[in-house]
C-alpha atoms as a PDB file:
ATOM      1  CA  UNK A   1      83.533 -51.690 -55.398  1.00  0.00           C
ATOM      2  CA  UNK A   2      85.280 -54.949 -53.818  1.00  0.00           C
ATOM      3  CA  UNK A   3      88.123 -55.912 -55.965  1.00  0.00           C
ATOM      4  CA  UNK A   4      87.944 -59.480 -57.239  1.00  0.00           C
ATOM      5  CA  UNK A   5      89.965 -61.983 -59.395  1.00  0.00           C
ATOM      6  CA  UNK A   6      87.967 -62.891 -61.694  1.00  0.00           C
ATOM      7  CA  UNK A   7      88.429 -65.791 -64.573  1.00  0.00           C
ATOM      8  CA  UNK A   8      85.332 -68.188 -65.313  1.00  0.00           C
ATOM      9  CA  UNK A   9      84.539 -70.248 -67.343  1.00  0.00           C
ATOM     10  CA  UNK A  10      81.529 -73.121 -67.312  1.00  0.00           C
ATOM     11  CA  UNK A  11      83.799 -75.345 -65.754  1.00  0.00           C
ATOM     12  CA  UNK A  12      84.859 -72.997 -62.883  1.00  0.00           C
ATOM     13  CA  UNK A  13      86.536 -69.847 -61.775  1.00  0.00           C
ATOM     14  CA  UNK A  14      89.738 -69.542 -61.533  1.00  0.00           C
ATOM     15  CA  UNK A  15      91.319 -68.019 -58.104  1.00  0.00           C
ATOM     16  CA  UNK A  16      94.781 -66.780 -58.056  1.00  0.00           C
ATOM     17  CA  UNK A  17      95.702 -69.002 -60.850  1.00  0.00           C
ATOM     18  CA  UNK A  18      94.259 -72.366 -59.318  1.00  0.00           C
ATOM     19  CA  UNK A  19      91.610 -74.228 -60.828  1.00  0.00           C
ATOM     20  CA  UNK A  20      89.283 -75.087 -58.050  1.00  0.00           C
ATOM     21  CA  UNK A  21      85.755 -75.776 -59.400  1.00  0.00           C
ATOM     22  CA  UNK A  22      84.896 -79.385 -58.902  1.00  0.00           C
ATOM     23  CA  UNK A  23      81.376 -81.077 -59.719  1.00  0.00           C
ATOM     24  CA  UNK A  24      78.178 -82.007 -57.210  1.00  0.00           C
ATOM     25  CA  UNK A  25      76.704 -84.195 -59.868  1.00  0.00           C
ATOM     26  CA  UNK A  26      78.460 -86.502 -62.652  1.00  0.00           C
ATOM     27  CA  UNK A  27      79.504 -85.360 -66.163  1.00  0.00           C
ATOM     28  CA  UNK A  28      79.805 -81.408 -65.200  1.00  0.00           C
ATOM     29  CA  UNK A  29      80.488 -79.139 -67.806  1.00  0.00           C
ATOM     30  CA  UNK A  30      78.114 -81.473 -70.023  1.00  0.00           C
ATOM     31  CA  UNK A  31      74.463 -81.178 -68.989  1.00  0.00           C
ATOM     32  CA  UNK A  32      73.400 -76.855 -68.305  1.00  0.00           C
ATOM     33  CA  UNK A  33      71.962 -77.999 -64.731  1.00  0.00           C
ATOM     34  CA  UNK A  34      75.263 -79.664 -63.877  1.00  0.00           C
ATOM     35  CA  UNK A  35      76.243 -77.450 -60.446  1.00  0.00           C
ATOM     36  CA  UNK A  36      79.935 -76.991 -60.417  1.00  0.00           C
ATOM     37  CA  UNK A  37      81.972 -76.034 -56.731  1.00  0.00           C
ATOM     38  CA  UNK A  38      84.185 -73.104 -57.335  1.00  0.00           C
ATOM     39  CA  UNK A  39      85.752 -70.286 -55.378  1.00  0.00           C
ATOM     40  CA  UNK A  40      85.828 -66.330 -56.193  1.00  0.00           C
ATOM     41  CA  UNK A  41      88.385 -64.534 -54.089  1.00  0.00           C
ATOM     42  CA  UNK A  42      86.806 -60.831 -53.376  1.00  0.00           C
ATOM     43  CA  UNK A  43      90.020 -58.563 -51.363  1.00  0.00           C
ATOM     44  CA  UNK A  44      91.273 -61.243 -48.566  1.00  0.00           C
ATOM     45  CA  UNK A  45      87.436 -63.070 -48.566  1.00  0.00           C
ATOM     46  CA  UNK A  46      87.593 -66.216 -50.877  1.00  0.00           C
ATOM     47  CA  UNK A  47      84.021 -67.674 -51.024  1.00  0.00           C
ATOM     48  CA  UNK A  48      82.860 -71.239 -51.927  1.00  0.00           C
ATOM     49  CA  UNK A  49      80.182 -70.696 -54.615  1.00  0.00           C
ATOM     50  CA  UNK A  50      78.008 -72.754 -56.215  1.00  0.00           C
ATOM     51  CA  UNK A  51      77.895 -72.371 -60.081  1.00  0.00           C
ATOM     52  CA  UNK A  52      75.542 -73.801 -63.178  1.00  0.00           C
ATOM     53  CA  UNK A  53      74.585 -72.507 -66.473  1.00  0.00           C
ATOM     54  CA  UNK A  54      75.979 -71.218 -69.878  1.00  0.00           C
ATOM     55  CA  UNK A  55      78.791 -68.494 -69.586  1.00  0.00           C
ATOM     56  CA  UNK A  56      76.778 -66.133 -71.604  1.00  0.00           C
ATOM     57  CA  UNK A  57      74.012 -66.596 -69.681  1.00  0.00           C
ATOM     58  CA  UNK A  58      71.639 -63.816 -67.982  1.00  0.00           C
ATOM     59  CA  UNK A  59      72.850 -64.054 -64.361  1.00  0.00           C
ATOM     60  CA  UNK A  60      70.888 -65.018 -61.017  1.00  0.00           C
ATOM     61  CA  UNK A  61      72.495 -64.238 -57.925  1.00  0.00           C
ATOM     62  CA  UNK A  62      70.948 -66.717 -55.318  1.00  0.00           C
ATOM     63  CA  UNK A  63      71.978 -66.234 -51.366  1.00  0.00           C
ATOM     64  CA  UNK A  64      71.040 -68.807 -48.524  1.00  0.00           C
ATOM     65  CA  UNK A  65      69.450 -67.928 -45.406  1.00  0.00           C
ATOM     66  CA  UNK A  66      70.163 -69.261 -41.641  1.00  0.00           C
ATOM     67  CA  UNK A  67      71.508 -72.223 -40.837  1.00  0.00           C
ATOM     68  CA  UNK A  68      72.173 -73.325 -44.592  1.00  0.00           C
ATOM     69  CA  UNK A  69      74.301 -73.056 -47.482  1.00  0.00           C
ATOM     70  CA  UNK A  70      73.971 -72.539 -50.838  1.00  0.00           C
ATOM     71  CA  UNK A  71      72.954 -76.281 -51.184  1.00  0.00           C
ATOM     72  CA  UNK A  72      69.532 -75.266 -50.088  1.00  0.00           C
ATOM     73  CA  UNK A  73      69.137 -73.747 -53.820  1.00  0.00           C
ATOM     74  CA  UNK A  74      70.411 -76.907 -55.543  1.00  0.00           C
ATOM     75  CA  UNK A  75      67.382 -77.959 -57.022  1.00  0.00           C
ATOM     76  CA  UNK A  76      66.567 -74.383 -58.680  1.00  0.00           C
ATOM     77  CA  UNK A  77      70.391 -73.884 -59.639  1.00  0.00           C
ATOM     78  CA  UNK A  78      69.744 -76.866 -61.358  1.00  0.00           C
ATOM     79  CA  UNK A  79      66.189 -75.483 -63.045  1.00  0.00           C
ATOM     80  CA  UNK A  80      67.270 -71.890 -63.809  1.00  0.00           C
ATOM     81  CA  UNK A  81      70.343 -73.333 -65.344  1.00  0.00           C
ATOM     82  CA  UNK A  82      67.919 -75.686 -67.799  1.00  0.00           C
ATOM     83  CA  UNK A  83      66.267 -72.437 -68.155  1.00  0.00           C
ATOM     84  CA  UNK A  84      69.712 -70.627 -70.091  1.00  0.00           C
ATOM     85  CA  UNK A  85      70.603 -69.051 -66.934  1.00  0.00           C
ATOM     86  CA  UNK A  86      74.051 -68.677 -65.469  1.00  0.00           C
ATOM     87  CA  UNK A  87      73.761 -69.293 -61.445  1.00  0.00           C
ATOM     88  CA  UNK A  88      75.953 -68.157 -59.043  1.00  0.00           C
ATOM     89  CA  UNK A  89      75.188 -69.370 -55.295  1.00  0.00           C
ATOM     90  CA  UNK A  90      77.907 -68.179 -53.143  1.00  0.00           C
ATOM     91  CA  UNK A  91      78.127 -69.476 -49.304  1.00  0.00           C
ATOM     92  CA  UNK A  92      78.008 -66.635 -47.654  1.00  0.00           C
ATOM     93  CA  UNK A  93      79.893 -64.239 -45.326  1.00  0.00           C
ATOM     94  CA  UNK A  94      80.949 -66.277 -42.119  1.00  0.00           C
ATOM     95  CA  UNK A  95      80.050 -69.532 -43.920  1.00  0.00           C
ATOM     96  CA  UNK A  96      82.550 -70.075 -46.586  1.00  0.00           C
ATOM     97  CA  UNK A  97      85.706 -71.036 -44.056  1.00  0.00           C
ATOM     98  CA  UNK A  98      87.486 -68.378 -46.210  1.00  0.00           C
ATOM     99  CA  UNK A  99      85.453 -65.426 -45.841  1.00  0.00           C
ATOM    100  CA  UNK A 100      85.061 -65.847 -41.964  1.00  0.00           C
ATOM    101  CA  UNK A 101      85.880 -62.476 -40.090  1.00  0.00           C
ATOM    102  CA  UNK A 102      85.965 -62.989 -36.537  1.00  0.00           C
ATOM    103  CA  UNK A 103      84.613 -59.255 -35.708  1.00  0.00           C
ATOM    104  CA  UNK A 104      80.718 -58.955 -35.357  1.00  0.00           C
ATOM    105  CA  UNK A 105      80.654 -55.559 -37.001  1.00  0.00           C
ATOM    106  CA  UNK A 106      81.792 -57.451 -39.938  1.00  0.00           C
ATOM    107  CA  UNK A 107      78.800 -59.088 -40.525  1.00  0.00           C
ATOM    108  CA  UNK A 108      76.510 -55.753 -40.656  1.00  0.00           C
ATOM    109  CA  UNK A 109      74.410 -55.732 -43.571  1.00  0.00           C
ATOM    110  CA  UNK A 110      76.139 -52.713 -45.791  1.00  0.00           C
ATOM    111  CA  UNK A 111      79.220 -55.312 -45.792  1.00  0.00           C
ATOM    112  CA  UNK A 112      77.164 -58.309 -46.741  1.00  0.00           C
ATOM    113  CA  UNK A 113      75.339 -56.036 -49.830  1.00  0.00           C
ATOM    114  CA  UNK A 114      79.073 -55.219 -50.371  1.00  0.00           C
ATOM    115  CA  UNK A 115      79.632 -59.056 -51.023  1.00  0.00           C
ATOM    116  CA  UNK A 116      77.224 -59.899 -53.549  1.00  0.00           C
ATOM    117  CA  UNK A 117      77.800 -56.702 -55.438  1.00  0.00           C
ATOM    118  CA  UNK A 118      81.846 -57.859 -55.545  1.00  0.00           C
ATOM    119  CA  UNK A 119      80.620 -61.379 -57.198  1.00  0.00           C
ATOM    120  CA  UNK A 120      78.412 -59.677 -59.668  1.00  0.00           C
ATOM    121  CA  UNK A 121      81.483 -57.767 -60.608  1.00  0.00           C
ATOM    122  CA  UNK A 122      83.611 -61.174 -60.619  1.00  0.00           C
ATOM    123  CA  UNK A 123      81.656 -62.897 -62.528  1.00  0.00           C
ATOM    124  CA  UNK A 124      81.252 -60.006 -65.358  1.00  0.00           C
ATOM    125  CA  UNK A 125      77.470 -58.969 -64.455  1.00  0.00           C
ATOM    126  CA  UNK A 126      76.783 -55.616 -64.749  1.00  0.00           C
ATOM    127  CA  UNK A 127      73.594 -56.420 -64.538  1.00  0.00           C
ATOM    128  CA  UNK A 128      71.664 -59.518 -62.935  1.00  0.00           C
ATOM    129  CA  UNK A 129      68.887 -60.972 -60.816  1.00  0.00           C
ATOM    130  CA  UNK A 130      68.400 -61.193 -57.267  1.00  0.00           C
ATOM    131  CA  UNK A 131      67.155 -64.328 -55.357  1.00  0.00           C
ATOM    132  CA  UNK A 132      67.157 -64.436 -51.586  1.00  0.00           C
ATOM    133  CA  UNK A 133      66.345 -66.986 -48.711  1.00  0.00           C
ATOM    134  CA  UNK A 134      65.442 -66.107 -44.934  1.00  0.00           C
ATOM    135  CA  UNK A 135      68.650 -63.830 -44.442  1.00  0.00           C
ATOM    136  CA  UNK A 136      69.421 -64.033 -48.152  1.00  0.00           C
ATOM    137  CA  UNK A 137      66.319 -62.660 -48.513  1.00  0.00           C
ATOM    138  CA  UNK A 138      66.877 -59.647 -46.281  1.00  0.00           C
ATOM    139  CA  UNK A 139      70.252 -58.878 -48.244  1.00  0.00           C
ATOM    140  CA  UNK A 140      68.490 -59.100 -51.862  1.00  0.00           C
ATOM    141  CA  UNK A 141      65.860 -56.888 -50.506  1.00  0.00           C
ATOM    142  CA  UNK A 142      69.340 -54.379 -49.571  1.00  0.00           C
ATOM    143  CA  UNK A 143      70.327 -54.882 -52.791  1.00  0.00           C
ATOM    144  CA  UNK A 144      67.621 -54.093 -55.481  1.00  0.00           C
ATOM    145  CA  UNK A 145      67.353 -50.993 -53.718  1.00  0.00           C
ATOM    146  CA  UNK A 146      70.860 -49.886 -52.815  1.00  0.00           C
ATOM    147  CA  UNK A 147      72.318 -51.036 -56.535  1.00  0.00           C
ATOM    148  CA  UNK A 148      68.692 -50.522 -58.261  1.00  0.00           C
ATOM    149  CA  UNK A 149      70.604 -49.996 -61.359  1.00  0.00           C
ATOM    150  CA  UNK A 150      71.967 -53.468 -62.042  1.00  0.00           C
ATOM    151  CA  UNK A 151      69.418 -55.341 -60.774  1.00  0.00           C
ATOM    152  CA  UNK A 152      67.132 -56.942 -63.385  1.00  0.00           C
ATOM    153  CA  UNK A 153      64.635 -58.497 -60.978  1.00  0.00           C
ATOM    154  CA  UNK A 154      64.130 -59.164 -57.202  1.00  0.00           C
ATOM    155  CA  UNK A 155      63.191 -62.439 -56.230  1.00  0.00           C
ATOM    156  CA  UNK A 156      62.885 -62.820 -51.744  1.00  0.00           C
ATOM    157  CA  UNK A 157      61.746 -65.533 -50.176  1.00  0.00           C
ATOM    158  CA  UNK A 158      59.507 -66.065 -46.603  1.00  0.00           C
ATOM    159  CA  UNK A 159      61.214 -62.531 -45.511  1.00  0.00           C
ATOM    160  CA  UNK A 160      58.932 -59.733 -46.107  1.00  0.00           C
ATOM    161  CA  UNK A 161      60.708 -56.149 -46.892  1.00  0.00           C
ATOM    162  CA  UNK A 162      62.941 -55.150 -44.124  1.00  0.00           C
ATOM    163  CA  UNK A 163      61.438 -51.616 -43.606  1.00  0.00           C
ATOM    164  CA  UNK A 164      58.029 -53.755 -43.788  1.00  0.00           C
ATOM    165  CA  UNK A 165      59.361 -56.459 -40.867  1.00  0.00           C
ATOM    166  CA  UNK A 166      60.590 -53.484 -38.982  1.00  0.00           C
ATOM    167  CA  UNK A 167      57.287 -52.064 -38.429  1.00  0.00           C
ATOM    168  CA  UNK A 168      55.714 -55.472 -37.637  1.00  0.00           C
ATOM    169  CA  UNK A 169      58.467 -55.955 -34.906  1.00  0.00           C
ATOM    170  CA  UNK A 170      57.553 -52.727 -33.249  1.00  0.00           C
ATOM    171  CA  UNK A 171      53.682 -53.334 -33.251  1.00  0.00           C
ATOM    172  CA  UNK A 172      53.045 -54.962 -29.939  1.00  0.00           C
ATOM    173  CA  UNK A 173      49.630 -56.572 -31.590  1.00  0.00           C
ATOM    174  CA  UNK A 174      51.364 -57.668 -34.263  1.00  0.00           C
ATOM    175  CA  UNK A 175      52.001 -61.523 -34.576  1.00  0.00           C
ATOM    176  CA  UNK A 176      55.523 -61.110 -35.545  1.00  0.00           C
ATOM    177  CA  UNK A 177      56.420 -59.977 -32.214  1.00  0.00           C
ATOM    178  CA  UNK A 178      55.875 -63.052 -30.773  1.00  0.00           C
ATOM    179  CA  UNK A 179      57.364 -65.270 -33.749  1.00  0.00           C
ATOM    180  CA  UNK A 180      60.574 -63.339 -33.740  1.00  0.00           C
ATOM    181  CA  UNK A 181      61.454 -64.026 -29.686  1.00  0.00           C
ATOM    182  CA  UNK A 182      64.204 -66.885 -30.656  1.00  0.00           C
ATOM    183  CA  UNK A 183      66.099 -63.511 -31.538  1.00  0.00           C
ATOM    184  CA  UNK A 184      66.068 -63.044 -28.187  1.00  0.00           C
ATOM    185  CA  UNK A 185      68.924 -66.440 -27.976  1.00  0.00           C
ATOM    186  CA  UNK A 186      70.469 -65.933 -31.473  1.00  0.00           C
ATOM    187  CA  UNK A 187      72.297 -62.719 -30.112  1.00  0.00           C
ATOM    188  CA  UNK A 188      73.329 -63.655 -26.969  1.00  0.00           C
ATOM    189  CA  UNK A 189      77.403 -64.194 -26.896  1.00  0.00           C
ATOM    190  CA  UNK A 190      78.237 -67.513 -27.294  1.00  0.00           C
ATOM    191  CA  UNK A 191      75.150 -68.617 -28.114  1.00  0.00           C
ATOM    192  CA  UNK A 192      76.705 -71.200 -30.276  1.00  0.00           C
ATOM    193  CA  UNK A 193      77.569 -73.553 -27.539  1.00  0.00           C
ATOM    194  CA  UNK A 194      73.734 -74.751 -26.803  1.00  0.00           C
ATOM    195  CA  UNK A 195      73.399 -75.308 -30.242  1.00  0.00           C
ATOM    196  CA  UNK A 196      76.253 -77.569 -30.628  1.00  0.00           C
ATOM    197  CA  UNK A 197      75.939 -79.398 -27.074  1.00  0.00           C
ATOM    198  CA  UNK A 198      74.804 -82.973 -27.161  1.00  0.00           C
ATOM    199  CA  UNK A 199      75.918 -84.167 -30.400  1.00  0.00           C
ATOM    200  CA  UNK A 200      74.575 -80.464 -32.052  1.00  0.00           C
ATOM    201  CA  UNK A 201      71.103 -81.707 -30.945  1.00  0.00           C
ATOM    202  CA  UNK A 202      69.488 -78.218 -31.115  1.00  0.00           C
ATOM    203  CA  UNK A 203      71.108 -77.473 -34.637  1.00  0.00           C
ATOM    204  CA  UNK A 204      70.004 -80.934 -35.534  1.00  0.00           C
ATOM    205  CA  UNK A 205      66.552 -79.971 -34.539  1.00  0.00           C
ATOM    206  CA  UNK A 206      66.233 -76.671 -36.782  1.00  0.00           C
ATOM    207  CA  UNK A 207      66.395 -79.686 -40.086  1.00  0.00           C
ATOM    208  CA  UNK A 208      63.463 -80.995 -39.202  1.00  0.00           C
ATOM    209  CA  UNK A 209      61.970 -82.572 -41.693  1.00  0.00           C
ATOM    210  CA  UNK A 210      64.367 -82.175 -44.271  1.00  0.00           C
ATOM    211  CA  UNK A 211      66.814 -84.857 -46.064  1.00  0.00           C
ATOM    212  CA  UNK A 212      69.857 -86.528 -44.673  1.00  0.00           C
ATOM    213  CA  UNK A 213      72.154 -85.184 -47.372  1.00  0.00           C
ATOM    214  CA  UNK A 214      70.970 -81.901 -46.781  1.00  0.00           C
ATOM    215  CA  UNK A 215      71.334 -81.946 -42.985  1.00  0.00           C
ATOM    216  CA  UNK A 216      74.708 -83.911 -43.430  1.00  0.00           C
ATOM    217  CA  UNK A 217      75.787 -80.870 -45.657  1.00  0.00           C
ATOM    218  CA  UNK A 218      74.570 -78.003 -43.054  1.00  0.00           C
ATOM    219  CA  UNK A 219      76.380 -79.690 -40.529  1.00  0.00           C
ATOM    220  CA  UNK A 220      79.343 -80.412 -42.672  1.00  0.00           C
ATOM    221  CA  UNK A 221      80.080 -76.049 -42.826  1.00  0.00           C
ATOM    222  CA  UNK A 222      78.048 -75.707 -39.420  1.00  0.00           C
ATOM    223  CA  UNK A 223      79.267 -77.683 -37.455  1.00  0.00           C
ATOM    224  CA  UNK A 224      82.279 -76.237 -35.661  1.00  0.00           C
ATOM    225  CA  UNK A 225      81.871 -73.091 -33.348  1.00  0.00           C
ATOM    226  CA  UNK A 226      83.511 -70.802 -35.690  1.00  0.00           C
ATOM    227  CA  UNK A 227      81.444 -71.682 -37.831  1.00  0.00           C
ATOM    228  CA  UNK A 228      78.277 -71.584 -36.535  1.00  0.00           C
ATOM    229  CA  UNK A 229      79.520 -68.354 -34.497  1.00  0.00           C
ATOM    230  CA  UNK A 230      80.046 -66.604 -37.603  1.00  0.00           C
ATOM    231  CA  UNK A 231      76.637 -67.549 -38.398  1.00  0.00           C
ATOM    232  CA  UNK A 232      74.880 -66.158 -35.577  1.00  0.00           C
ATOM    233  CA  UNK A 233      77.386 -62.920 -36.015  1.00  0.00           C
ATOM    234  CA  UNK A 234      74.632 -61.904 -38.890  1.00  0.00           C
ATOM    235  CA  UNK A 235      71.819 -61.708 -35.856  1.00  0.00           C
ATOM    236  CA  UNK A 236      74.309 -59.794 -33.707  1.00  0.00           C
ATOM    237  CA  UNK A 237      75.305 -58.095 -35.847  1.00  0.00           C
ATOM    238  CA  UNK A 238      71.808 -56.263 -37.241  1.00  0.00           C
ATOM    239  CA  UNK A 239      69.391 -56.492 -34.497  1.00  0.00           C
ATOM    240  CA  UNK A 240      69.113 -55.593 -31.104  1.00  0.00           C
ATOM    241  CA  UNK A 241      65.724 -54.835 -29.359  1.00  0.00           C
ATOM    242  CA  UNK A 242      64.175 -57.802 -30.923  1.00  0.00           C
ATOM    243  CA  UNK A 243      64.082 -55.545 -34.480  1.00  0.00           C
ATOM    244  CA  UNK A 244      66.457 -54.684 -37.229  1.00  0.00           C
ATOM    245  CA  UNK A 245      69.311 -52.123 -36.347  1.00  0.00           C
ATOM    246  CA  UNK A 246      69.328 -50.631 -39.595  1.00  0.00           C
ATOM    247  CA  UNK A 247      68.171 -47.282 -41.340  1.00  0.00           C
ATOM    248  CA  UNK A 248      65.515 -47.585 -43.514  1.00  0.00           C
ATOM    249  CA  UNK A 249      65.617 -49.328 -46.632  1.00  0.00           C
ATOM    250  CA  UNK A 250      63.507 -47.666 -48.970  1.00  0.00           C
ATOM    251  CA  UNK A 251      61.386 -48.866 -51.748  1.00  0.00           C
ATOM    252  CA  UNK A 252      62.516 -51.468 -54.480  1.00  0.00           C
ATOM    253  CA  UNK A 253      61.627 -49.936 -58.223  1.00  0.00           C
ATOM    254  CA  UNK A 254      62.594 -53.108 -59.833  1.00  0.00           C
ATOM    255  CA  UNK A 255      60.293 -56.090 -60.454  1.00  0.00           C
ATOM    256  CA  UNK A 256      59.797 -57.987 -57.634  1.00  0.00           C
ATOM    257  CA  UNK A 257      58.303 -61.505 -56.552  1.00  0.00           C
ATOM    258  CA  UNK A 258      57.644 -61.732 -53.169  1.00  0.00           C
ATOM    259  CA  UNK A 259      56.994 -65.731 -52.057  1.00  0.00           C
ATOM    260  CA  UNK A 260      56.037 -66.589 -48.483  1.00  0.00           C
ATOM    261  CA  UNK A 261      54.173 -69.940 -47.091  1.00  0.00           C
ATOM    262  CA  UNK A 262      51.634 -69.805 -44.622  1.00  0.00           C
ATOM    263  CA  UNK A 263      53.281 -72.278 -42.540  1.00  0.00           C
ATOM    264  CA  UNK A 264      56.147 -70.329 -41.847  1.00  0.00           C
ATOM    265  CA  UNK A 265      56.263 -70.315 -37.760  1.00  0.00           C
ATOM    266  CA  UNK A 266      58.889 -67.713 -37.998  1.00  0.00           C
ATOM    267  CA  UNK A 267      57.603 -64.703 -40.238  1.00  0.00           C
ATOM    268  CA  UNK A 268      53.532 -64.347 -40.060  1.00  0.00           C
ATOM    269  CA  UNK A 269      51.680 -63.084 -42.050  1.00  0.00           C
ATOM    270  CA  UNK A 270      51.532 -59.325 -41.330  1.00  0.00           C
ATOM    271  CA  UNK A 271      55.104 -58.175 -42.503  1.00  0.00           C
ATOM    272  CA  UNK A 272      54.421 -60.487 -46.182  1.00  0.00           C
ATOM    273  CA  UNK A 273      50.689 -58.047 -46.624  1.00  0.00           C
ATOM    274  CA  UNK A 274      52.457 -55.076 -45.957  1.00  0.00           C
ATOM    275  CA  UNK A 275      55.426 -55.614 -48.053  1.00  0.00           C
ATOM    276  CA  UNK A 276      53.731 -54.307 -51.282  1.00  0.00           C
ATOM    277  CA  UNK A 277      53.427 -50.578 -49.271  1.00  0.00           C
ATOM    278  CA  UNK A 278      57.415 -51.045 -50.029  1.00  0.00           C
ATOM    279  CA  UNK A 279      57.627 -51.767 -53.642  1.00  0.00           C
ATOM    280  CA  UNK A 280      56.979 -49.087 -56.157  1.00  0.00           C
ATOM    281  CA  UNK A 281      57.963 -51.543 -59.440  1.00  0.00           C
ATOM    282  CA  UNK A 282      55.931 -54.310 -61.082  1.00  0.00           C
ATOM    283  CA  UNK A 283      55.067 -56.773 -57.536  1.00  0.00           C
ATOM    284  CA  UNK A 284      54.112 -60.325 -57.566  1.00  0.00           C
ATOM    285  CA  UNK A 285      52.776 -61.701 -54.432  1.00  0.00           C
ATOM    286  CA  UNK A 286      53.016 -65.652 -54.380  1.00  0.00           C
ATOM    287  CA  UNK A 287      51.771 -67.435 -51.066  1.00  0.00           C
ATOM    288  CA  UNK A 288      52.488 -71.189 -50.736  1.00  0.00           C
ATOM    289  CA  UNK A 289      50.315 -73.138 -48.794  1.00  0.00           C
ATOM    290  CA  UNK A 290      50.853 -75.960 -46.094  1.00  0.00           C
ATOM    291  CA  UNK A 291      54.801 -75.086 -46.957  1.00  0.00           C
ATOM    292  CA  UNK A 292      56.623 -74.502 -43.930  1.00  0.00           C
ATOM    293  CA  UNK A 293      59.974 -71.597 -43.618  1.00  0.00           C
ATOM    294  CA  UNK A 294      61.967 -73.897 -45.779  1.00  0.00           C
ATOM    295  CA  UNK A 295      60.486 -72.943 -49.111  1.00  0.00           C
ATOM    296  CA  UNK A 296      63.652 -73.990 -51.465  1.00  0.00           C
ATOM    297  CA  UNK A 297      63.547 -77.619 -50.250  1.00  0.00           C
ATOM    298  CA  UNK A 298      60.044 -78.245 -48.964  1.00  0.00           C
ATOM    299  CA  UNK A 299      58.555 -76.840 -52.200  1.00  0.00           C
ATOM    300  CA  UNK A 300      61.108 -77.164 -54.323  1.00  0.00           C
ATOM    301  CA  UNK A 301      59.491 -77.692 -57.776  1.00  0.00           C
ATOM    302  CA  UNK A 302      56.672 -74.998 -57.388  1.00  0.00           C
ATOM    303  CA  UNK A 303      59.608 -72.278 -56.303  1.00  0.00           C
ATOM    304  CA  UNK A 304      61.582 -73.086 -59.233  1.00  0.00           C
ATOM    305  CA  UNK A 305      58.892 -72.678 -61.722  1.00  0.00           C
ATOM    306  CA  UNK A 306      58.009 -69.398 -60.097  1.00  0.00           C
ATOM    307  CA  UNK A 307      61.376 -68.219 -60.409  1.00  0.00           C
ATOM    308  CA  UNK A 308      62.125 -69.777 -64.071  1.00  0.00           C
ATOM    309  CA  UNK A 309      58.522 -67.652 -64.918  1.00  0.00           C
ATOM    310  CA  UNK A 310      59.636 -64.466 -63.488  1.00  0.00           C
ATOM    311  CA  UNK A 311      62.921 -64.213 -64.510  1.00  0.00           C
ATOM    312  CA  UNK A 312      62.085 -65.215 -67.734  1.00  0.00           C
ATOM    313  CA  UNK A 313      59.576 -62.866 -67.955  1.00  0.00           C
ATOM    314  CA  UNK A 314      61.848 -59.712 -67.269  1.00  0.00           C
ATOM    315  CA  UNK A 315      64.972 -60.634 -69.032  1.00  0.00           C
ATOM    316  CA  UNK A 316      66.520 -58.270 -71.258  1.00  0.00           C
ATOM    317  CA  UNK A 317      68.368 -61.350 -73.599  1.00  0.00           C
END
């Protein structure tokens, strides 16, 4: 297990004996959806985490996908908080500036399970839910099977199970084939620079749709080529071929909710129906509809009732 220092308290978590939590939203501390910045230093990796809830809450882990931060969960922080809940949103390997290793192989998934299993143990969960986004989602799926034992519930988002996208990525009739070709540039070296060219127009053009604070945010920890680099390290890093470079995952025994939009141009829908061949617990299949890949923002309200419902459902408090 990753060693961590490890002090919290509502207000923050405490780091080598600084204080370094610091609010998103007035008054925090007071209200239990006020979102707190702090930092949990795991061996020589210091992450920036996003924080809400009572201390003696039930914990939910929540990780980000690709190109975001933990600011893409702020709105169900902010509900599963309300809900008695303590929330832990950490920015992720490569995109908190102090968790940034500059080696590719760093970035495989074992090491990123590794991570959120270290923050469980910082924040004193020996046991706690699982929410994942896009590549969060691919790295909660890792970890309700890998650490089965401390996970109350498994909560992914758009990504179907990885053993499930795996065989949808090596079906040449399958429609994933086809969705999944921007791999194809993610993993090419460098691959950074067209993305930040022109005033970052193509990064720009992934936030479609989305608010200005969030894009100013993204582009805020995104924005630099180490940054962004990093990012992109989680593509090279796991797949090559156009599919995962990974062994098999297995099947998750915990209770799972599985929620995927229909308007998701990047993951169709063959890899979300076969995902329930891969869980052997209690499965919830949830399809949103007319929501595009960015479920956390785009259909913000609807995923955080789904998630207060289901993890309120299974908890053990």
């Amino acid at each position: 297990m990753v060693a961590a220092t490890t002090v919290l308290g509502l207000a923050g978590i405490v780091v080598s004996g600084t204080a370094t939590a610091q609010s998103e939203v007035a008054g925090a501390g007071g209200a239990a959806g006020d979102i707190a910045m702090t930092q949990i230093a795991l061996g020589d990796l210091t992450f920036d985490v996003r924080t809400a809830g009572p201390e003696d809450g039930e914990v939910a882990i929540l990780l980000h996908g690709f190109p975001q931060t933990s600011y893409e969960w702020r709105h169900q922080i902010r509900a599963l908080a309300e809900a008695g809940f303590r929330v832990v949103a950490p920015d992720q390997r490569g995109y908190s500036a102090g968790a940034r290793p500059t080696d590719t192989a760093d970035y495989a998934l074992p090491l990123l399970v590794e991570d959120v299993l270290g923050l469980a143990d910082a924040v004193g969960a020996e046991r706690f839910h699982i929410v994942g986004h896009d590549w969060g989602a691919i790295v909660a799926w890792a970890v309700a099977v890998a650490a089965a034992d401390r996970v109350i519930t498994a909560n992914p988002v758009s990504v179907p199970h990885p053993d499930a996208f795996a065989r949808v990525l090596s079906d040449p009739d399958s429609c994933q084939v086809a969705a999944s070709s921007y791999f194809d540039l993610f993993i090419q070296p460098d691959s950074e620079d067209g993305f930040l060219a022109n005033d970052q127009a193509l990064l720009r053009g992934l936030y479609a749709g989305m608010g200005d604070d969030a894009v100013a945010e993204y582009l805020r920890v995104l924005g630099s080529k180490p940054a962004l680099g990093a990012a992109l390290d989680w593509y090279r890093a796991n797949i090559g071929d156009r599919n995962l470079q990974r062994p098999a995952t297995g099947a998750v025994t915990v209770p799972t909710m599985f929620t995927w939009s229909d308007g998701d141009t990047a993951l169709c829908i063959d890899g979300a129906v076969l995902t329930e061949e891969y869980v052997d617990g209690p499965y919830r299949f949830e399809v949103l509809e007319g929501i595009d890949h960015w479920i956390p923002e785009m259909a913000a309200e609807k995923l955080s009732a789904l998630l207060v419902e289901h993890l309120t459902q299974y908890s053990e408090r």
